[in-house]
Protein backbone atom coordinates (compact mmCIF):
# COMPACT_ATOMS: atom_id res chain seq x y z
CA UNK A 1 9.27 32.76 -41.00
CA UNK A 2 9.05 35.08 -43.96
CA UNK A 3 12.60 34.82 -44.28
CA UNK A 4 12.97 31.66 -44.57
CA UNK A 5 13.07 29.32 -47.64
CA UNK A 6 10.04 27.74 -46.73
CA UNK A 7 8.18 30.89 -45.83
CA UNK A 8 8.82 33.08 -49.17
CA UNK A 9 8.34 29.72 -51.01
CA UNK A 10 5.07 29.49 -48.82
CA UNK A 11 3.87 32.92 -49.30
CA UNK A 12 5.29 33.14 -52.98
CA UNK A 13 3.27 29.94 -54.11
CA UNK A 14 -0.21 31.59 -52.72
CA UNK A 15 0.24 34.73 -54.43
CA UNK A 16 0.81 32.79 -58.18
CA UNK A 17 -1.81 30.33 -57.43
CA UNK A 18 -4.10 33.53 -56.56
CA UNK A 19 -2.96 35.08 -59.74
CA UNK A 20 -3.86 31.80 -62.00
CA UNK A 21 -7.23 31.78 -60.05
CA UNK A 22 -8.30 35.41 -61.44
CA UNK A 23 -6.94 34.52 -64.95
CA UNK A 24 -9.73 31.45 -64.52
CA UNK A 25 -12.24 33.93 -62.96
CA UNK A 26 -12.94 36.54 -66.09
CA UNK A 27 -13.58 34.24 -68.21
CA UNK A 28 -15.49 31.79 -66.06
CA UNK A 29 -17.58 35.15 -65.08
CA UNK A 30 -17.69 36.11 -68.72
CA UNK A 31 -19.02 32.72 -69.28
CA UNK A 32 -21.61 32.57 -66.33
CA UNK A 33 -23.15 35.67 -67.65
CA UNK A 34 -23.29 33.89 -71.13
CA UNK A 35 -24.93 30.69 -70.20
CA UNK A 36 -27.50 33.19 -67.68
CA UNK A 37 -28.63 35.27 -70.55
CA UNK A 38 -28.90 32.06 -72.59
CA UNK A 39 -30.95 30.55 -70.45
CA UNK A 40 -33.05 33.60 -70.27
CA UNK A 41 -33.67 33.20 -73.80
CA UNK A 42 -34.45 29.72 -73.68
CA UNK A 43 -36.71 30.10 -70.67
CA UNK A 44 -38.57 33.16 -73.34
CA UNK A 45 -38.81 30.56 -75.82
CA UNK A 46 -40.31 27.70 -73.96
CA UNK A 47 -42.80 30.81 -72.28
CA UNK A 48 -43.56 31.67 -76.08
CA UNK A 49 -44.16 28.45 -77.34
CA UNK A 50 -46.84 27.47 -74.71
CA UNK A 51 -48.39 31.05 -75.94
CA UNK A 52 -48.96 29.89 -79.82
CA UNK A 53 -50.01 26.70 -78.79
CA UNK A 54 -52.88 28.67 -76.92
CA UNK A 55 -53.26 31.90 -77.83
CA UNK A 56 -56.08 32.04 -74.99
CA UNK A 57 -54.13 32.72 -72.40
CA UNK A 58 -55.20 35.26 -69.70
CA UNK A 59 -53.02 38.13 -68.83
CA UNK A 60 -52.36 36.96 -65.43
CA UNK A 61 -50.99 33.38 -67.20
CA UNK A 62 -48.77 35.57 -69.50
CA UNK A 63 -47.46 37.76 -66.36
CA UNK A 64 -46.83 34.14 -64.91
CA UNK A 65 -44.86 32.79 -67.68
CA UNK A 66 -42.61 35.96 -68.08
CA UNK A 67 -41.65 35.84 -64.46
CA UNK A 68 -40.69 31.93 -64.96
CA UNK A 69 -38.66 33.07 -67.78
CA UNK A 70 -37.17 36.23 -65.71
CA UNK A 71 -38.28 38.76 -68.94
CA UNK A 72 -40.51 41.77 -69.51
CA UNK A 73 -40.83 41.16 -73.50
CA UNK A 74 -40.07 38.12 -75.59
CA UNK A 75 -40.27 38.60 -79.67
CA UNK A 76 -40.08 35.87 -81.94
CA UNK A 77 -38.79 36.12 -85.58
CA UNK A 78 -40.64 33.22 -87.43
CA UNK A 79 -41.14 32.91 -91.08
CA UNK A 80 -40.16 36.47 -91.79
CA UNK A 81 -42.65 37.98 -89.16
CA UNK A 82 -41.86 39.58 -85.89
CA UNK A 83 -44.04 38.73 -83.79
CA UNK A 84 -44.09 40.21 -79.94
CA UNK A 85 -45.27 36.88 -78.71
CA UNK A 86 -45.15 38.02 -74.42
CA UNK A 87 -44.86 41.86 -73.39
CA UNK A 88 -45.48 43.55 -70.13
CA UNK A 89 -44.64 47.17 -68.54
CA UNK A 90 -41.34 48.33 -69.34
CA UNK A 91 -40.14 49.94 -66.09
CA UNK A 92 -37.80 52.00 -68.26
CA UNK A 93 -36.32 52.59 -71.73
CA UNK A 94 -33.94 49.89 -73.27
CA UNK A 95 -30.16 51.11 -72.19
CA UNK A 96 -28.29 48.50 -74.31
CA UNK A 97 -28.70 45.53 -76.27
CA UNK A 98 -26.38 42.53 -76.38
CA UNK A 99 -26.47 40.02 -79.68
CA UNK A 100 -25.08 36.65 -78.45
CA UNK A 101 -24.88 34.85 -82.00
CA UNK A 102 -21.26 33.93 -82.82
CA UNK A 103 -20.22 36.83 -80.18
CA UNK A 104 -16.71 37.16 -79.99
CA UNK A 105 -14.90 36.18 -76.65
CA UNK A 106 -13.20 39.32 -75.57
CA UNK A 107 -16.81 41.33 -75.97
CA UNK A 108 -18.41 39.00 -73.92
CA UNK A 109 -15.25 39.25 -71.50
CA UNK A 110 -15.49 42.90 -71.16
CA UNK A 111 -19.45 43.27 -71.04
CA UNK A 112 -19.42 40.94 -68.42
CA UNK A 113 -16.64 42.90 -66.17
CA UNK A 114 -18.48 46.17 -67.01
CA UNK A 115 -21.53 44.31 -65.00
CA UNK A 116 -19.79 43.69 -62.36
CA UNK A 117 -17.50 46.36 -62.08
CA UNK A 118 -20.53 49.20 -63.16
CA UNK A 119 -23.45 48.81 -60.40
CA UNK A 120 -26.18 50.29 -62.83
CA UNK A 121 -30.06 49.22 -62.82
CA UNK A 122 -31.31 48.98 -66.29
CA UNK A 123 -33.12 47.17 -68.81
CA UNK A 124 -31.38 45.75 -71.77
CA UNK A 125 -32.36 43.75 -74.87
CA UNK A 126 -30.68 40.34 -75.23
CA UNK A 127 -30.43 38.67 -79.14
CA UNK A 128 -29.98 35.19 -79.57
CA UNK A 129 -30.62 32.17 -81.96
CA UNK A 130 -34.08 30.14 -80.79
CA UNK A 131 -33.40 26.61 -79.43
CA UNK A 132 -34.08 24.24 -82.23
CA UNK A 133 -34.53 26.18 -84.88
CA UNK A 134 -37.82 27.25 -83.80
CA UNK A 135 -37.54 30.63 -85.50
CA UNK A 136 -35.08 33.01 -87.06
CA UNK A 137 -34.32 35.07 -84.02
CA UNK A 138 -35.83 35.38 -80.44
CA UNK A 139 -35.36 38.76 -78.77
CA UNK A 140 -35.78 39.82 -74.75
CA UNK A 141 -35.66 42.60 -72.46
CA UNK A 142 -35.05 41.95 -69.10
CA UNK A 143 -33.68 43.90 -65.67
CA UNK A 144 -29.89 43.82 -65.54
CA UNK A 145 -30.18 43.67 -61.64
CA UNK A 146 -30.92 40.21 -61.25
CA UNK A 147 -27.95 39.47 -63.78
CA UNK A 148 -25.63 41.22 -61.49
CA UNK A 149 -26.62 39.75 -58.53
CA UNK A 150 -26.40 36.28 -59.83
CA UNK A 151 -22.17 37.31 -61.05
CA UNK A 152 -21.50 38.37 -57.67
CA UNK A 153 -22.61 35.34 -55.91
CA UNK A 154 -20.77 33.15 -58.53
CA UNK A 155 -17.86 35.28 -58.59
CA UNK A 156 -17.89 35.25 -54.49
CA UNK A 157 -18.13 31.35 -54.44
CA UNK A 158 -15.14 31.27 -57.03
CA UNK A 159 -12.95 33.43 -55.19
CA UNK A 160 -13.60 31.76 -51.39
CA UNK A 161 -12.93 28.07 -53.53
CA UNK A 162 -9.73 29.69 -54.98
CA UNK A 163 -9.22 31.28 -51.98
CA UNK A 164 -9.00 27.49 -49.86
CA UNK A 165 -7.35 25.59 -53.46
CA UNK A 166 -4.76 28.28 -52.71
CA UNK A 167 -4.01 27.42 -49.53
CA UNK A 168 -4.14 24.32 -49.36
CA UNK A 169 -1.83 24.18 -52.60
CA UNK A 170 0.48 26.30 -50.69
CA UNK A 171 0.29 24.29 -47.62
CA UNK A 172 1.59 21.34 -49.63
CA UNK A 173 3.78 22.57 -51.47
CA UNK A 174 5.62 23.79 -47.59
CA UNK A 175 5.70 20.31 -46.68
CA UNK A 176 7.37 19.23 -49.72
CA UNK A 177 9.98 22.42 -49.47
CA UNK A 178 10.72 21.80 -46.09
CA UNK A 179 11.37 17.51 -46.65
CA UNK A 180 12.88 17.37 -50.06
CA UNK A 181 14.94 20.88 -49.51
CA UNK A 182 15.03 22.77 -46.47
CA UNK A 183 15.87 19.62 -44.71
CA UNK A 184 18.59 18.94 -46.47
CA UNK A 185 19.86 22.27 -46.39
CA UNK A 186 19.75 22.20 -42.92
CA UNK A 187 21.85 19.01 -42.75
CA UNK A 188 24.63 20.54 -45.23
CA UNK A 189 24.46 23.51 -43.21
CA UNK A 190 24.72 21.78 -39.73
CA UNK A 191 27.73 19.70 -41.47
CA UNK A 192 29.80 22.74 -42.55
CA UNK A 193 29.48 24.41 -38.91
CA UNK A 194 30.43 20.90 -37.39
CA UNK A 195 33.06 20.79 -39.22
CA UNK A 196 34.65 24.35 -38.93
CA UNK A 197 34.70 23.04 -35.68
CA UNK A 198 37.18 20.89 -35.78
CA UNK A 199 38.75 20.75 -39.69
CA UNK A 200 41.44 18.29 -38.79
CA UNK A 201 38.87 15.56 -37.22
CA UNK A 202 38.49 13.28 -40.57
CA UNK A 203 35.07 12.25 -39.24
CA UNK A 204 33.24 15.50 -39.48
CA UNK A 205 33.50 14.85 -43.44
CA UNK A 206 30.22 15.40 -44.43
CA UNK A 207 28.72 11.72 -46.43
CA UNK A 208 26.38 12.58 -49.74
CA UNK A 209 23.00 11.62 -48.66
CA UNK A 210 20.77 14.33 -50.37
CA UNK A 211 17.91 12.36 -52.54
CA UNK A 212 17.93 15.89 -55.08
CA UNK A 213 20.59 15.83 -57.32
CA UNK A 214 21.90 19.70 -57.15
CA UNK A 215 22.05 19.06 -53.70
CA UNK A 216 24.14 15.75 -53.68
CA UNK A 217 25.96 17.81 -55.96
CA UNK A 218 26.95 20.36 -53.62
CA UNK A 219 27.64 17.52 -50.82
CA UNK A 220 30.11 15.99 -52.98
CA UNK A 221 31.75 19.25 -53.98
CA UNK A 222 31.96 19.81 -50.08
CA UNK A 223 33.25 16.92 -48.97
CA UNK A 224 36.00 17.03 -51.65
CA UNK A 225 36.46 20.49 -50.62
CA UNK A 226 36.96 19.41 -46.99
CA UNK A 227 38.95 16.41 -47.78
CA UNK A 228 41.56 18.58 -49.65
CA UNK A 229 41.38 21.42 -46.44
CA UNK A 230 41.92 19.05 -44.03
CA UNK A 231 44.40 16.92 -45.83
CA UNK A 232 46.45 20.94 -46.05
CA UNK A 233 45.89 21.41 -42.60
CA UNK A 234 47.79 18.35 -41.67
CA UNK A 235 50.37 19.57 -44.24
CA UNK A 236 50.96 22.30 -42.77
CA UNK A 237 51.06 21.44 -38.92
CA UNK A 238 53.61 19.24 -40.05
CA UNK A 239 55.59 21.84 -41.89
CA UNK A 240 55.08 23.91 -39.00
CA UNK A 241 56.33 20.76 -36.68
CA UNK A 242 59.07 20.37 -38.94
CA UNK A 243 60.29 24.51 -39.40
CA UNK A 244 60.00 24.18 -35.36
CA UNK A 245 62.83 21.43 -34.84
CA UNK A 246 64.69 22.86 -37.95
CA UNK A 247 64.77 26.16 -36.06
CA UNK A 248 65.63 24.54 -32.80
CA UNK A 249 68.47 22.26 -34.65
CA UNK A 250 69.94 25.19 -36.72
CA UNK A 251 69.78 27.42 -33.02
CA UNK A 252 72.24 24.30 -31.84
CA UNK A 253 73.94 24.02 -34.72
CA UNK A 254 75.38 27.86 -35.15
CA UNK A 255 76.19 27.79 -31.47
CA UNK A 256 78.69 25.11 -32.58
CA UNK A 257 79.58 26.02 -35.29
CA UNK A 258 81.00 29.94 -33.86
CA UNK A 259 83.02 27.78 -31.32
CA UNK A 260 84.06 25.99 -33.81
CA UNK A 261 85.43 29.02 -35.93
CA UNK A 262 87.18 30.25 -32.54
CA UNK A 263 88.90 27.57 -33.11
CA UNK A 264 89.81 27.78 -36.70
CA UNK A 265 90.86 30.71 -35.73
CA UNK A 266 93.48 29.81 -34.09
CA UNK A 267 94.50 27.18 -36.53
CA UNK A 268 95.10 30.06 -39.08
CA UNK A 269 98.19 30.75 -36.41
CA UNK A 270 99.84 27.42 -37.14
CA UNK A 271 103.48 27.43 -38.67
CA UNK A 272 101.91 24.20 -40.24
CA UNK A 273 102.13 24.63 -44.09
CA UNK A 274 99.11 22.26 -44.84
CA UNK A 275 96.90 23.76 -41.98
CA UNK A 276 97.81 27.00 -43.26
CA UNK A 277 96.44 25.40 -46.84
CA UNK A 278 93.33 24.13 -45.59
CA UNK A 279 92.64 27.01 -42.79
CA UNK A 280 91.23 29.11 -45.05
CA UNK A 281 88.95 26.60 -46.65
CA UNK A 282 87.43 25.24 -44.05
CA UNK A 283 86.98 28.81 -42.42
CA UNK A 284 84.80 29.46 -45.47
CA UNK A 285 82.93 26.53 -45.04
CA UNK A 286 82.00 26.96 -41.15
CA UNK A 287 81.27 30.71 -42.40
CA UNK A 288 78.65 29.61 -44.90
CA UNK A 289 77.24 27.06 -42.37
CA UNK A 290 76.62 30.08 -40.04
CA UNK A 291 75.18 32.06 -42.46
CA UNK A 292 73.12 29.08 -43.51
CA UNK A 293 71.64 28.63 -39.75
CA UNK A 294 71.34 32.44 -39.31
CA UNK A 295 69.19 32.58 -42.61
CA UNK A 296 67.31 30.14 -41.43
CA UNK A 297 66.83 31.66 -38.01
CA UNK A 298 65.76 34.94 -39.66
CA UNK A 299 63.61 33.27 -42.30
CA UNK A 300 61.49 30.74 -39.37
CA UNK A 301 59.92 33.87 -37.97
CA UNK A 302 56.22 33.96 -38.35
CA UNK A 303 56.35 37.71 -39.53
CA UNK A 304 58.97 40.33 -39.67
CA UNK A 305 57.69 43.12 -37.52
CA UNK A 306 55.87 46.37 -38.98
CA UNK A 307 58.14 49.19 -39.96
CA UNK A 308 58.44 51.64 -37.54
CA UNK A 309 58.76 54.85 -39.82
CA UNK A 310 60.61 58.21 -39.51
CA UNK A 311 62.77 60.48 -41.56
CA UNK A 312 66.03 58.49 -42.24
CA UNK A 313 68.50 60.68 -43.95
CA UNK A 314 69.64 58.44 -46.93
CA UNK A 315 73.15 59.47 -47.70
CA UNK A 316 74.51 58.65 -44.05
CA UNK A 317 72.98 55.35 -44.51
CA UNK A 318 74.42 54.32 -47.53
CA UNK A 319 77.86 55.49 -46.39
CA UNK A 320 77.50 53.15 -43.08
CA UNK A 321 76.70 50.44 -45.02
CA UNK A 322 79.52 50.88 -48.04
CA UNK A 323 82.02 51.12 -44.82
CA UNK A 324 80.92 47.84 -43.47
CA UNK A 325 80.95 46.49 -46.80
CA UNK A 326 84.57 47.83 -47.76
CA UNK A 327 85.72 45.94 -44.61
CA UNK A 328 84.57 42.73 -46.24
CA UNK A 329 86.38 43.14 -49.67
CA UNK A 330 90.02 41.74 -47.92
CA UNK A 331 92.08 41.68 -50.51
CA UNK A 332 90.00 41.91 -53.66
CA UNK A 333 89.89 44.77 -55.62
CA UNK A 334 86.07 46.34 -55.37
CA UNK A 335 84.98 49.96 -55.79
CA UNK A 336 82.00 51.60 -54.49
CA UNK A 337 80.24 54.75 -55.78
CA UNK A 338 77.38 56.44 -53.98
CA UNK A 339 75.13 58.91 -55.93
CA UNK A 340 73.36 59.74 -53.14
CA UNK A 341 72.23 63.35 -52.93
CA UNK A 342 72.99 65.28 -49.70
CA UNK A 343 69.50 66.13 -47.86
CA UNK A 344 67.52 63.26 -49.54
CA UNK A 345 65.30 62.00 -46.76
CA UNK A 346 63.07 59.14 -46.98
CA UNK A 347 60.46 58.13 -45.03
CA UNK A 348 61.14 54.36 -43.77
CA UNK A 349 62.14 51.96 -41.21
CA UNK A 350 66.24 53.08 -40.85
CA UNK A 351 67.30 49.40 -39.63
CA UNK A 352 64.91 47.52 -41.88
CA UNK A 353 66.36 49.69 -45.07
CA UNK A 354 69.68 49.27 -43.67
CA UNK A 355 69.29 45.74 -43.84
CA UNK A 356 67.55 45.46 -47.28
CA UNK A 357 70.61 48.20 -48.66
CA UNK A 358 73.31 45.46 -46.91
CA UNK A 359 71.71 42.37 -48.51
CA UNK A 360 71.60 43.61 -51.96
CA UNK A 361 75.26 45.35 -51.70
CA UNK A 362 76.24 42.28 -50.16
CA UNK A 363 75.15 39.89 -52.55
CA UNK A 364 77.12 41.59 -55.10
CA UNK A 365 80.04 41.62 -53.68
CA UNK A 366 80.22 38.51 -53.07
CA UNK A 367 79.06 37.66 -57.29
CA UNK A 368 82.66 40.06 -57.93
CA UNK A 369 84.35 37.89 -55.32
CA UNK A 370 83.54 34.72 -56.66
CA UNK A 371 84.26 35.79 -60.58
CA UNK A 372 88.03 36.21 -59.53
CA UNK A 373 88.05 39.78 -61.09
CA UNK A 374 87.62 43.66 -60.07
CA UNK A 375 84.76 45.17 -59.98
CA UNK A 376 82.28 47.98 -58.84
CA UNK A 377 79.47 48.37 -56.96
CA UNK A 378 77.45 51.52 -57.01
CA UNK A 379 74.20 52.78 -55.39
CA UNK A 380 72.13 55.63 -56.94
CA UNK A 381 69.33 57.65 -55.65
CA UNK A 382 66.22 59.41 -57.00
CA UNK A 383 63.09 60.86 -56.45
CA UNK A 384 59.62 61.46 -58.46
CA UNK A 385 56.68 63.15 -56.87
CA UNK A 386 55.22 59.36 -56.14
CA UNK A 387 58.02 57.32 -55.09
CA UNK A 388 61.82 57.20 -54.00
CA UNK A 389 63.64 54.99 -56.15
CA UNK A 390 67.32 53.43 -55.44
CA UNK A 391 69.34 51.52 -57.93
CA UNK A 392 72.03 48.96 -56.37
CA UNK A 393 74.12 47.99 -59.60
CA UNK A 394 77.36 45.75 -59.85
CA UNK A 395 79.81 44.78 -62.86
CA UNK A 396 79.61 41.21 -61.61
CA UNK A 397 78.65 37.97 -63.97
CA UNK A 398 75.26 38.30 -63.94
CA UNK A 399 72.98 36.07 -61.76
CA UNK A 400 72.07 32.53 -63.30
CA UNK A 401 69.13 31.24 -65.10
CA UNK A 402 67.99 29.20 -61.86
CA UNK A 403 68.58 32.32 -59.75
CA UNK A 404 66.34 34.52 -61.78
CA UNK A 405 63.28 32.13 -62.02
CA UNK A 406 63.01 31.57 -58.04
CA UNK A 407 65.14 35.11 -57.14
CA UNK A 408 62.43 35.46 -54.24
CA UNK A 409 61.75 32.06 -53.44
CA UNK A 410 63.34 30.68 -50.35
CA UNK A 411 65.42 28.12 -50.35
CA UNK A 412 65.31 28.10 -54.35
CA UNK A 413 66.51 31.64 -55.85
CA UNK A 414 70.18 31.49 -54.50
CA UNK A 415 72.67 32.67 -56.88
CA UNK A 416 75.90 31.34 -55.42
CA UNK A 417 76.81 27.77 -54.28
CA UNK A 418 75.96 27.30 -50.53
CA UNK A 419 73.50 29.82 -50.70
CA UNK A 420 70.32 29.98 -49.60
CA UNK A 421 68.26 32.73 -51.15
CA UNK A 422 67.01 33.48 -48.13
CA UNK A 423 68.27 36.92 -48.57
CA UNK A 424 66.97 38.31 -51.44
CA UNK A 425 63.23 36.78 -49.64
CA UNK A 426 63.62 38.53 -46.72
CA UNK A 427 64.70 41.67 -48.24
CA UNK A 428 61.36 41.84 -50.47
CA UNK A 429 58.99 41.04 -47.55
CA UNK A 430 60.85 44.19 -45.17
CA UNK A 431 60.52 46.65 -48.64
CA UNK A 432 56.72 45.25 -48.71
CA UNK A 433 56.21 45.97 -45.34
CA UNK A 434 56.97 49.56 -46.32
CA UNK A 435 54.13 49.51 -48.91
CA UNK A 436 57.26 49.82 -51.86
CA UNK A 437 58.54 46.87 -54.38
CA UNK A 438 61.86 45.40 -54.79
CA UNK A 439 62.26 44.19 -58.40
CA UNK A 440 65.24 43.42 -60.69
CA UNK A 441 66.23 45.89 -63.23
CA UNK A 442 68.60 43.71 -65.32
CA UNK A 443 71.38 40.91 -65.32
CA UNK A 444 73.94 39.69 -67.93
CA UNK A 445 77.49 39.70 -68.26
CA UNK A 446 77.20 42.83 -67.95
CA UNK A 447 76.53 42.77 -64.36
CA UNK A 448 73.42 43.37 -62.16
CA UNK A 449 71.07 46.06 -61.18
CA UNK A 450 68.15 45.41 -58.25
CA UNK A 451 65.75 48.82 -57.89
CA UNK A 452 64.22 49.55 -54.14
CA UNK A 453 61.08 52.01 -54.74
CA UNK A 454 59.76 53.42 -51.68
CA UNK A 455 56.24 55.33 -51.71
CA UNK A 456 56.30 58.77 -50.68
CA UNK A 457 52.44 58.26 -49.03
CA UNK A 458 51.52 54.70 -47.09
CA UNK A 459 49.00 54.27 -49.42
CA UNK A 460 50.08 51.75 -52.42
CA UNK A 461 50.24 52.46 -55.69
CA UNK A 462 48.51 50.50 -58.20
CA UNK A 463 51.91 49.24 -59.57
CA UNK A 464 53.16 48.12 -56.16
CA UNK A 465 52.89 45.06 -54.62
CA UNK A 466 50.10 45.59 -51.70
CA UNK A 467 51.36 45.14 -48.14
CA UNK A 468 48.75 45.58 -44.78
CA UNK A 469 52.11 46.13 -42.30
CA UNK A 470 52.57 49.74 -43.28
CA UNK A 471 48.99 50.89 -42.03
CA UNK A 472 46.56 53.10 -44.26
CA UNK A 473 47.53 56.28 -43.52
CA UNK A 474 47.63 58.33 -46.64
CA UNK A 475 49.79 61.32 -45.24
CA UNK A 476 52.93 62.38 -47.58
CA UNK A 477 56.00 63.06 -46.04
C-alpha cells in the first residue's frame, strides 16, 4: 500500500492538507484570543456603564457585574479623567499588559502562541478602544487562566475538524488517483506484459483509450512502438526463413558445383583447341561459384564460436600461410616478405588467426592477380606494452571507392567482381572475438595495407571495438 501510487499520493495529500491546516490555525488562534480579550473589554464596558448610570450599587452588585464581564478592575478614560469605574482584590501583581489598538498582526500572533505554548497563571492588563466612543480608553485586568483554557478548547476543536477535512480530502482525492490514473496505468501496464507475450500476435496492440492526455500520450507512443517491433519481428523471421533455404540451396548448389569442376577437370585434358580456350574460363567461374556458396555457408552461422586462446608462436604461422599462398600464385609473378620476429608469441585462437592472416593475404593476391602485373605482399609484426599489432601490405591497385565504404559489410564491401565481401566480414567478427580491431591502414595506387591489433590482456581497450566472446579475464600474457 505505501508503495503504491495511490498510497504515497494518499498519505502525501494528508500530510500537505495537515500542513495548510496549522498555517490556518496560528492565526485563527491569534485571532480567537483577539476577539476573547475584546469581548472582555466590551463585557467591562457594558459592566461600567450600568455603574455611572447608578452609582448606588452595592458591593455584592459590583462583584456580580465583574464576574459577568470575567475582570478584576475595569478603568475608564472619559473626558480626560481616569476613572477606576469597577475594582476588586487583585490576587496578584499585574505580569504584563497587552494594548489592542491598531496592534500589529505578528504581535498578536506570537502573544497568542506564547499563551498557549507558556502554561503560566497570571494577571495581565488588557488596553483597548471603548465600544462607541464611550470614552478615550477602557483598561482591564483579568486572570490569564481562563484565556488559556478557552485557546485550548478552540485550538482542540480546530485540529480534530482539520484532522477529519484531512481525511476525508485525502480519501477523495484516492478515489480520483486510483479511476483517472492508477487505473489506467494498470491497463497500459497489463497491455505491455500481454503483449511481451506474444509480440508477433497483431491483436495484443494496445488501442488509446486513456481519458488523461499524458497518458493517451504514452498509449499512442506504445502502440507505435509495438507496431514498428512487431512489424521487425516479422522481418526478421522472414530473413531468418529466407538465410535458412539460401543456406540449404547454396549446401546443394556447391555439392554440384565440385562435381562439376571434376569434370572440368578433365576437360582441361582435351586435345580440343577451343575447349582448351574456354577450360580455363569456365574453371574460374565454377571456382568463384564455390567460393560464393562456401562464403555463404560460413557467413549463415548464427555466431562464430569463442576463441579458444593459447600461446601461438607467430612466425611459424605466417610462414604456413605464405606457403599455402605461394602455391596459389601459378604463374604470376608475386613476392612475399615476412618481418616476423623469431620468438614473438601471441596470445590468440591459432586457427581463427590463421584464417583472418589467409583472408587478408589472400585478398591481395588476388587484387595483384587481377591488375595483370608483379607485385608483393608483405606481413610485418610488432609489439607495444598494450597490444600486438600486424601489418598485411600489398603493391596492388588499391581497393575501390565502393569497396572502402561497405569494406565490412556483407554482401556489399567486395573489392573484386564476383566477390562477395564476405571475407573481409568474417575476418573482423573472429579478430573481435579476440577483444582486438581489424581496421584499414591505407589504399591507393599505391597498394593496400589492413592492420590486425591483438590485446595483450582480454580486457578491451578504450580504442577497440568491444567484443563479450573473449571473456573478462584481465590476466596479461
Amino acid at each position: 500500500m505505501v508503495n503504491s501510487l495511490s498510497g504515497r499520493f494518499l498519505i502525501l495529500t494528508t500530510v500537505f492538507v495537515m500542513l495548510a491546516e496549522v498555517m490556518i490555525f496560528v492565526p485563527s488562534v491569534a485571532r480567537f484570543r483577539e476577539d476573547y480579550l475584546l469581548s472582555r473589554l466590551e463585557r467591562a464596558q457594558i459592566a461600567s456603564l450600568a455603574l455611572l448610570a447608578n452609582d448606588m450599587i452595592d458591593n455584592r452588585l459590583e462583584a456580580e457585574l465583574l464576574e459577568n464581564a470575567g475582570v478584576l478592575n475595569v478603568v475608564l478614560l472619559r473626558d480626560s479623567v481616569r476613572q477606576l469605574i469597577l475594582s476588586s482584590p487583585m490576587p496578584e501583581p499585574v505580569d504584563q499588559t497587552y494594548d489592542l489598538r491598531k496592534a500589529p498582526a505578528w504581535p498578536l500572533i506570537r502573544d497568542a502562541l506564547t499563551v498557549v505554548l507558556v502554561p503560566r497563571d497570571r494577571v495581565i492588563r488588557v488596553i483597548g478602544d471603548p465600544v462607541r466612543q464611550a470614552g478615550l480608553l477602557i483598561e482591564v485586568t483579568m486572570p490569564e487562566a481562563p484565556l488559556r483554557a478557552a485557546m485550548l478548547d478552540y485550538g482542540l476543536r480546530i485540529l480534530a475538524l482539520s484532522a477529519v477535512i484531512s481525511i476525508i480530502t485525502a480519501l477523495l482525492l484516492f478515489l480520483a488517483v486510483q479511476r483517472f490514473l492508477v487505473k489506467p496505468i494498470k491497463g497500459v501496464v497489463n497491455a505491455m506484459s500481454s503483449y511481451a507475450a506474444a509480440p508477433e500476435d497483431a491483436r495484443r496492440i494496445i488501442e488509446p483509450s486513456a481519458g488523461v492526455r499524458e497518458l493517451r500520450e504514452a498509449e499512442e507512443a506504445l502502440k507505435t512502438m509495438q507496431m514498428q517491433l512487431t512489424g521487425a519481428l516479422r522481418q526478421k523471421d522472414r530473413l531468418a526463413q529466407l538465410g535458412s533455404a539460401v543456406a540449404k540451396v547454396s549446401h546443394d548448389l556447391r555439392n554440384i558445383l565440385a562435381t562439376a569442376q571434376l569434370f572440368i577437370d578433365r576437360l582441361g585434358a582435351s586435345a580440343d583447341p577451343t575447349v582448351q580456350r574456354m577450360a580455363p574460363k569456365l574453371v574460374k567461374s565454377i571456382t568463384r561459384a564455390v567460393n560464393l556458396c562456401e562464403s555463404t555457408l560460413a557467413f549463415g552461422k548464427v555466431s562464430e564460436p569463442p576463441p579458444a586462446l593459447s600461446r601461438v608462436a607467430l612466425a611459424p604461422l605466417v610462414s604456413d600461410v605464405l606457403d599455402g599462398e605461394r602455391l596459389a600464385c601459378g604463374e604470376y609473378d608475386i613476392s612475399f616478405a615476412e618481418d616476423v620476429p623469431i620468438g614473438t608469441v601471441v596470445r590468440a585462437d591459432g586457427e581463427q588467426l590463421y584464417r583472418v592472416l589467409g583472408n587478408l593475404i589472400r585478398n591481395a593476391r588476388e587484387a595483384i592477380m587481377a591488375s595483370g602485373k608483379s607485385g608483393e605482399i608483405s606481413i610485418r609484426a610488432s609489439e607495444t606494452e598494450s597490444h600486438w599489432r600486424i601489418a598485411v601490405r600489398d603493391t596492388g591497385p588499391g581497393l575501390p571507392s565502393r569497396a572502402r565504404e561497405h569494406l565490412f559489410t556483407a554482401f556489399q564491401g567486395g573489392a573484386r567482381k564476383g566477390g562477395t565481401g564476405l571475407g573481409l566480414t568474417i575476418a573482423a567478427e573472429l579478430v573481435r572475438g579476440h577483444g582486438g580491431k581489424l581496421e584499414l591502414v591505407d589504399t591507393g595506387p599505391q597498394g593496400t595495407e589492413f592492420a590486425l591489433l591483438l590485446p595483450k590482456t582480454l580486457a578491451v581497450p578504450d580504442d577497440v571495438a568491444t567484443c563479450d566472446k573473449a571473456g573478462a579475464v584481465q590476466e596479461k600474457l
